[in-house]
C-alpha atoms as a PDB file:
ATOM      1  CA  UNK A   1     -25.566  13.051  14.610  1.00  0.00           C
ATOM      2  CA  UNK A   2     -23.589  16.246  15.279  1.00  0.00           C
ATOM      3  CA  UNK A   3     -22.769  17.917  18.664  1.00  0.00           C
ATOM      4  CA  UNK A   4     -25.398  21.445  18.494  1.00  0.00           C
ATOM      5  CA  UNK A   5     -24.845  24.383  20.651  1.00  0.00           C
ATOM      6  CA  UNK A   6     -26.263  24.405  23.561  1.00  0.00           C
ATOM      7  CA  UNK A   7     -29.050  26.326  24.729  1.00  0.00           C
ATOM      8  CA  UNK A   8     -29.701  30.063  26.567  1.00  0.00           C
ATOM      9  CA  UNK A   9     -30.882  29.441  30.019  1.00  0.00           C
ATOM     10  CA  UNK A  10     -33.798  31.631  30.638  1.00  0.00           C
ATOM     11  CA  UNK A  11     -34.493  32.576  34.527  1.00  0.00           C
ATOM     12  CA  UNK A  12     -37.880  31.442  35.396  1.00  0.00           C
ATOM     13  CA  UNK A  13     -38.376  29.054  31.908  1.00  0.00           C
ATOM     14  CA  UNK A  14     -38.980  25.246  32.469  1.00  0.00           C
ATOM     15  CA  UNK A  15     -35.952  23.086  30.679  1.00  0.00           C
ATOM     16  CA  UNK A  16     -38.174  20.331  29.302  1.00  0.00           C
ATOM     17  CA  UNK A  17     -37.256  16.699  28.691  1.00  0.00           C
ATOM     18  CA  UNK A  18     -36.168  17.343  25.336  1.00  0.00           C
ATOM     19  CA  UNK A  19     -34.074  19.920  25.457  1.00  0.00           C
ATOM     20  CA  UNK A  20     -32.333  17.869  28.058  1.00  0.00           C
ATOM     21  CA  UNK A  21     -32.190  14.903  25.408  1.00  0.00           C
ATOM     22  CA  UNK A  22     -30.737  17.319  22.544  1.00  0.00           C
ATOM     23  CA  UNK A  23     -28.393  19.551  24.510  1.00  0.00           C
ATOM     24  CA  UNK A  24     -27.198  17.745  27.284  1.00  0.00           C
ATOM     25  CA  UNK A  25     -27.846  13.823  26.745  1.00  0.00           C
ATOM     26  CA  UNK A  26     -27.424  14.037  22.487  1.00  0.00           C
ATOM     27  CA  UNK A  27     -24.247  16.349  23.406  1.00  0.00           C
ATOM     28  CA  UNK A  28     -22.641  14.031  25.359  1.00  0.00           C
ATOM     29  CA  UNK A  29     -22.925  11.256  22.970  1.00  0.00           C
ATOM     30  CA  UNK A  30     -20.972  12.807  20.665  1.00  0.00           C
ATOM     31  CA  UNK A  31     -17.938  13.024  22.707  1.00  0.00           C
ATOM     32  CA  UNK A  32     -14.807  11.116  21.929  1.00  0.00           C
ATOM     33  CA  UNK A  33     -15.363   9.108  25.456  1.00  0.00           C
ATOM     34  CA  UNK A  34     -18.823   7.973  24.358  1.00  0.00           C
ATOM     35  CA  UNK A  35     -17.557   6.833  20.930  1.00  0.00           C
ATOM     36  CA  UNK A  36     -14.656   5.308  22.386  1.00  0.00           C
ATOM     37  CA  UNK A  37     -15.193   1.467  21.200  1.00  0.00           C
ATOM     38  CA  UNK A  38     -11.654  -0.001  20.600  1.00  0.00           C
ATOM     39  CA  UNK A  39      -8.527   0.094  22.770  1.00  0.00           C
ATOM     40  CA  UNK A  40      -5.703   2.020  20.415  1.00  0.00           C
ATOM     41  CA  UNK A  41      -7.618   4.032  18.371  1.00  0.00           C
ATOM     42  CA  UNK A  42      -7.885   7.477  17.959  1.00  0.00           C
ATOM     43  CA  UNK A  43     -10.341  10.619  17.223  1.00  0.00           C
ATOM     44  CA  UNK A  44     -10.314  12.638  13.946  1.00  0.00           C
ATOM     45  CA  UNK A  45     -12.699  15.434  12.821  1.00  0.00           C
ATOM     46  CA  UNK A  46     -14.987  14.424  10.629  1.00  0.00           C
ATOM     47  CA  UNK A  47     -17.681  17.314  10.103  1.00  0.00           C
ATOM     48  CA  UNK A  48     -18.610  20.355  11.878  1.00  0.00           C
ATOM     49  CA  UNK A  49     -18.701  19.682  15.562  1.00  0.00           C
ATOM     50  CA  UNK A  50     -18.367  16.309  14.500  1.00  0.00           C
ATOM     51  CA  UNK A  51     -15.726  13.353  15.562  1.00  0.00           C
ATOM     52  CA  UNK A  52     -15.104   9.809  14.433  1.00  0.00           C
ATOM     53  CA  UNK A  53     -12.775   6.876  15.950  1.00  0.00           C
ATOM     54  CA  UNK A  54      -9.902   6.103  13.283  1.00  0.00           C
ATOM     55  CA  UNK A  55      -8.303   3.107  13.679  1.00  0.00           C
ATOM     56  CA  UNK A  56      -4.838   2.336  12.624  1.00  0.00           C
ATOM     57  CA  UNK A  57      -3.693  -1.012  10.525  1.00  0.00           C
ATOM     58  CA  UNK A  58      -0.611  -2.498   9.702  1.00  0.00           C
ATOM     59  CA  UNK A  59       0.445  -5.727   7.844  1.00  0.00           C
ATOM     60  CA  UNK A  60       3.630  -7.397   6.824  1.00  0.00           C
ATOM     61  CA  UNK A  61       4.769  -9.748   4.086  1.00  0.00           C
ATOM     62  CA  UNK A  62       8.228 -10.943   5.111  1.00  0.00           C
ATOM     63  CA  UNK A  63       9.553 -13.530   2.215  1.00  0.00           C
ATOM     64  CA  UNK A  64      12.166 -12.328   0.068  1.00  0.00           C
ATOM     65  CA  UNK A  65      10.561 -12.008  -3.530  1.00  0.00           C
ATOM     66  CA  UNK A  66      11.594 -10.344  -7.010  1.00  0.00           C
ATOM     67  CA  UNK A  67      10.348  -8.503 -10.139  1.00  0.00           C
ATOM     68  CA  UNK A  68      11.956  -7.252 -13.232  1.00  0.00           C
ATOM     69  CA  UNK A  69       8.553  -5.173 -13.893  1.00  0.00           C
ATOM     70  CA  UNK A  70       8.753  -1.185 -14.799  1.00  0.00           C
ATOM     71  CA  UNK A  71       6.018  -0.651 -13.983  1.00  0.00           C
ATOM     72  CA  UNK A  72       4.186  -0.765 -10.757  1.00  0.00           C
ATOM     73  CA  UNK A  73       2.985  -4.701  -9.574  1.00  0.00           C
ATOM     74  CA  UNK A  74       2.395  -7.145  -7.034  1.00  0.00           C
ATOM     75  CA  UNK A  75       4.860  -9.538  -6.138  1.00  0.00           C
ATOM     76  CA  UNK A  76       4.612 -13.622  -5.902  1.00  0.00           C
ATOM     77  CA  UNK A  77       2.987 -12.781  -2.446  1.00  0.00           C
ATOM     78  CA  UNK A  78       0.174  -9.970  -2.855  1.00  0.00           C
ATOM     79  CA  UNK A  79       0.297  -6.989  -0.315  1.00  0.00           C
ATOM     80  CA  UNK A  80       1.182  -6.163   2.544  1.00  0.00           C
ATOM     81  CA  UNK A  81      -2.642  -4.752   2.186  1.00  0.00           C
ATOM     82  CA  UNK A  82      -4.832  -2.792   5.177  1.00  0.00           C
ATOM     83  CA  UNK A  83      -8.545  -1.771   4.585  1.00  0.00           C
ATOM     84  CA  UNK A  84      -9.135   0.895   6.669  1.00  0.00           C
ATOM     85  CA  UNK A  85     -11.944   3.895   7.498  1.00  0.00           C
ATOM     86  CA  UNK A  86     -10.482   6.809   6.844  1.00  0.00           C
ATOM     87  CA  UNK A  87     -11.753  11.059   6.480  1.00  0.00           C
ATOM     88  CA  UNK A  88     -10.259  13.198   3.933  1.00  0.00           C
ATOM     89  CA  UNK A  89      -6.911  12.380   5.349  1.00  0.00           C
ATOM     90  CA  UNK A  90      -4.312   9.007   5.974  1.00  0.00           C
ATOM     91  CA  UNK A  91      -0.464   9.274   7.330  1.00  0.00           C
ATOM     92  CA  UNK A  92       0.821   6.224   5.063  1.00  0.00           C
ATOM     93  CA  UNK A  93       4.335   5.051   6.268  1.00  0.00           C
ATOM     94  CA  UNK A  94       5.772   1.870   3.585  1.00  0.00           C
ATOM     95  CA  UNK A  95       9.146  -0.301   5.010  1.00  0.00           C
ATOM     96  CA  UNK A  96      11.203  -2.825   3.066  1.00  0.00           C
ATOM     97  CA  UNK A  97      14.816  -4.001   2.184  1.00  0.00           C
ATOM     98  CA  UNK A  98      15.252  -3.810  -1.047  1.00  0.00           C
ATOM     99  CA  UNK A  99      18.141  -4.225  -3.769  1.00  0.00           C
ATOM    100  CA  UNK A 100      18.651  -4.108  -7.416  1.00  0.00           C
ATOM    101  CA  UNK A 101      20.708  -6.549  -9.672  1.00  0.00           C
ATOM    102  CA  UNK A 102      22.077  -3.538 -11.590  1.00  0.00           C
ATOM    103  CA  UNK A 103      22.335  -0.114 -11.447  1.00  0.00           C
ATOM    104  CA  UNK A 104      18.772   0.402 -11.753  1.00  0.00           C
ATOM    105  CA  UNK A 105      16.407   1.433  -8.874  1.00  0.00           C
ATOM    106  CA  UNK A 106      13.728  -0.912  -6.864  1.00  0.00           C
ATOM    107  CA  UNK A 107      10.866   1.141  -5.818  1.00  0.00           C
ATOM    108  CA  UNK A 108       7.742   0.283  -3.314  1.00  0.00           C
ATOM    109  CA  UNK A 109       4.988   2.702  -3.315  1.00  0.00           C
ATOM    110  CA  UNK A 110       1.219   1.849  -3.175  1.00  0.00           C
ATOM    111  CA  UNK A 111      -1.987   1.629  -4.607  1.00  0.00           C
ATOM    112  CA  UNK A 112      -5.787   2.840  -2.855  1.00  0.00           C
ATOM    113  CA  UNK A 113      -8.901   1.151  -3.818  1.00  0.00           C
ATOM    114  CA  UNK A 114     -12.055   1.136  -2.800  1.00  0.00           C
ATOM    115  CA  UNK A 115     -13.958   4.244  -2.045  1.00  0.00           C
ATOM    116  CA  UNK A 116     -10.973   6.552  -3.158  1.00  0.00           C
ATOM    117  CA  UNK A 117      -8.726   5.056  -6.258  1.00  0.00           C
ATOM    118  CA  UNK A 118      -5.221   6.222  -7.324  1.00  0.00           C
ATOM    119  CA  UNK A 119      -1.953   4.660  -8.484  1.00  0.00           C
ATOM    120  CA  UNK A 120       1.126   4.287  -7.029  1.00  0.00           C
ATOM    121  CA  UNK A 121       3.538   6.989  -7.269  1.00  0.00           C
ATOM    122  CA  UNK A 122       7.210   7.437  -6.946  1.00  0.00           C
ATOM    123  CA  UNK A 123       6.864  10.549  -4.867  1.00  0.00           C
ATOM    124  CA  UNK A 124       4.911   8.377  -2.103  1.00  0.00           C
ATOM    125  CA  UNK A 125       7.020   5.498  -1.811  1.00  0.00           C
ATOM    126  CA  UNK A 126      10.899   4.043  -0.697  1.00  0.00           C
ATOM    127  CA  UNK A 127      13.401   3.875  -4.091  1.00  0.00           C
ATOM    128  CA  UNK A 128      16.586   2.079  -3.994  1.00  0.00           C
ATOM    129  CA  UNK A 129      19.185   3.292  -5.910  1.00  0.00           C
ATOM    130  CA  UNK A 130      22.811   2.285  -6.640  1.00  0.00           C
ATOM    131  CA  UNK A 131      25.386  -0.782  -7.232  1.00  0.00           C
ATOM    132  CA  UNK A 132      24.025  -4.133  -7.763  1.00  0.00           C
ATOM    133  CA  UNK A 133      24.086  -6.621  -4.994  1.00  0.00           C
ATOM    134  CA  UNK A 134      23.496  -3.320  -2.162  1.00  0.00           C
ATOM    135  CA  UNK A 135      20.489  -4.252   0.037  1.00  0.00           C
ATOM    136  CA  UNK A 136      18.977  -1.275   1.752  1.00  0.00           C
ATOM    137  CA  UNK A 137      16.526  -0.793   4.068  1.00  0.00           C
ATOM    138  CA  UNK A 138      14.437   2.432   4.285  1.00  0.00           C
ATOM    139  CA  UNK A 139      10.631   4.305   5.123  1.00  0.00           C
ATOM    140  CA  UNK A 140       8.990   6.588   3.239  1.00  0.00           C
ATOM    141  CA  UNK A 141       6.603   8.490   5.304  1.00  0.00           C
ATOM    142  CA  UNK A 142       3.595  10.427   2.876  1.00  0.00           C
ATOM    143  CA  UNK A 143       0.308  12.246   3.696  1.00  0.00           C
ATOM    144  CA  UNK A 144      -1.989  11.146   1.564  1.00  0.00           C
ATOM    145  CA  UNK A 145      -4.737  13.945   1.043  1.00  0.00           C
ATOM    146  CA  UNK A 146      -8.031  14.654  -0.901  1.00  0.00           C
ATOM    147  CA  UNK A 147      -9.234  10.904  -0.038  1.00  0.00           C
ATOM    148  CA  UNK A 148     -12.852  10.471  -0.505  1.00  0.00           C
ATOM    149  CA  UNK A 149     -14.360   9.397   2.964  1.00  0.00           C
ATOM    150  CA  UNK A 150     -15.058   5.830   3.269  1.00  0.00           C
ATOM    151  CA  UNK A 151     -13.379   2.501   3.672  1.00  0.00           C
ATOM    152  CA  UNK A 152     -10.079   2.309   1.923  1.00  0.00           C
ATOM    153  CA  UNK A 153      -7.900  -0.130   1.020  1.00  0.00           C
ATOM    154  CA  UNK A 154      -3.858   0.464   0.644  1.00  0.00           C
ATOM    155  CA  UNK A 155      -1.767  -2.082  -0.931  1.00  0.00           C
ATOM    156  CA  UNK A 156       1.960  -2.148  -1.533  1.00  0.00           C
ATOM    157  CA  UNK A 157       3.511  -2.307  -5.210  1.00  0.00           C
ATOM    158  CA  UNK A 158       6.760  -2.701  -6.481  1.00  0.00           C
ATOM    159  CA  UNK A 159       8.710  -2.163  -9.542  1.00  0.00           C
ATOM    160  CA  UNK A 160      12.327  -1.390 -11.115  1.00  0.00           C
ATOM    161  CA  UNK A 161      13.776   0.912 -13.501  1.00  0.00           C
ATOM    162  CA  UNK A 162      15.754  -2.426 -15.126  1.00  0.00           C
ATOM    163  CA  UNK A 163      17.778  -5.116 -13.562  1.00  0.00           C
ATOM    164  CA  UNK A 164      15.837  -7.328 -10.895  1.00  0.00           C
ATOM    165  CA  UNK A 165      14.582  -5.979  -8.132  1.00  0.00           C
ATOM    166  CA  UNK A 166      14.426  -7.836  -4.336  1.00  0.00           C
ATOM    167  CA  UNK A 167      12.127  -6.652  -1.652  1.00  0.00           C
ATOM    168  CA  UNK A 168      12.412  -8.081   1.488  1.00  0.00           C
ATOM    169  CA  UNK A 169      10.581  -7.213   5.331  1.00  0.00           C
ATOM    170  CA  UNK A 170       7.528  -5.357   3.347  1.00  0.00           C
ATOM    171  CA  UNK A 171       5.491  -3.204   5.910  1.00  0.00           C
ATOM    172  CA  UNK A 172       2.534  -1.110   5.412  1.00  0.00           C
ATOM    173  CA  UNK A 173       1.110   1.149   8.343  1.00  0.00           C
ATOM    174  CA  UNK A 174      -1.961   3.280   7.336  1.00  0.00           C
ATOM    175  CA  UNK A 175      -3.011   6.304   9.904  1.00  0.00           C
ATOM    176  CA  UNK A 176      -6.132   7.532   9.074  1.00  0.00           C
ATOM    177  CA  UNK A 177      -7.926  10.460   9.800  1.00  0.00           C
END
């Protein structure tokens, strides 16, 4: 249901039981307070005069595990994953340590499934770059856009440009909106 503008007061009229349901009772249920179910979440539009509760999700994986794959892939240990209701919109933020055996890079980006699908991408994701043996930790921060509505599942991937990558403290944290 959608909040609808209220109605013109007319001196003299008689405001009826159901115009009190639909612009005063049906109005007030669609207010963030009345929709308010879970401690820590937040409100995001999700329609003309329309709001929804987002909640937020985070997971970790925190073993120390390797690939040598170039292209993107799950680890021994699958994830960190988060399924999560989200609009149009999510605020994805990915965390690891990671290091390469060469001079290649080790990159962690992620994957969505479910009601929207697309591939990791370098461009959303943390890359490592530089002299074997250097573990670095780093964030990559990315607003993901154009998802389709829905529940939607975000799960980390990993992969190298050569050498053998290690990823270590993997963190997901999925916004939505």
């Amino acid at each position: 249901m959608a909040w609808s503008a209220p109605m013109t007061a007319v001196a003299s009229s008689v405001f009826t039981a159901a115009q009190f349901n639909q612009f005063i009772r049906d109005n007030l249920n669609e207010t963030a307070p009345a929709k308010a179910t879970t401690a820590g979440a937040h409100f995001a539009v999700s329609g003309v005069n329309e709001i929804a509760e987002r909640i937020s999700a985070t997971a970790s994986v925190l073993v120390s595990e390797t690939t040598t794959s170039t292209s993107y892939d799950d680890l021994a240990t699958h994830g960190p994953e988060v399924s999560v209701e989200t609009g149009a919109f999510a605020l994805v933020i990915v965390h690891c340590s990671a290091e390469n055996s060469g001079a290649g890079s080790a990159r962690m980006s992620y994957e969505i499934s479910g009601a929207t699908s697309d591939s990791p991408a370098d461009n959303r994701g943390v890359g490592v770059f530089g002299v074997a043996g250097v573990n670095v930790t780093a964030s990559a921060v990315a607003l993901h856009r154009a998802l389709t509505p829905g529940t939607n599942t975000f799960t980390a991937k990993y992969r190298v440009s050569s050498g053998t990558g290690t990823f270590n403290s993997r963190r997901i944290l999925v916004m939505p909106f």
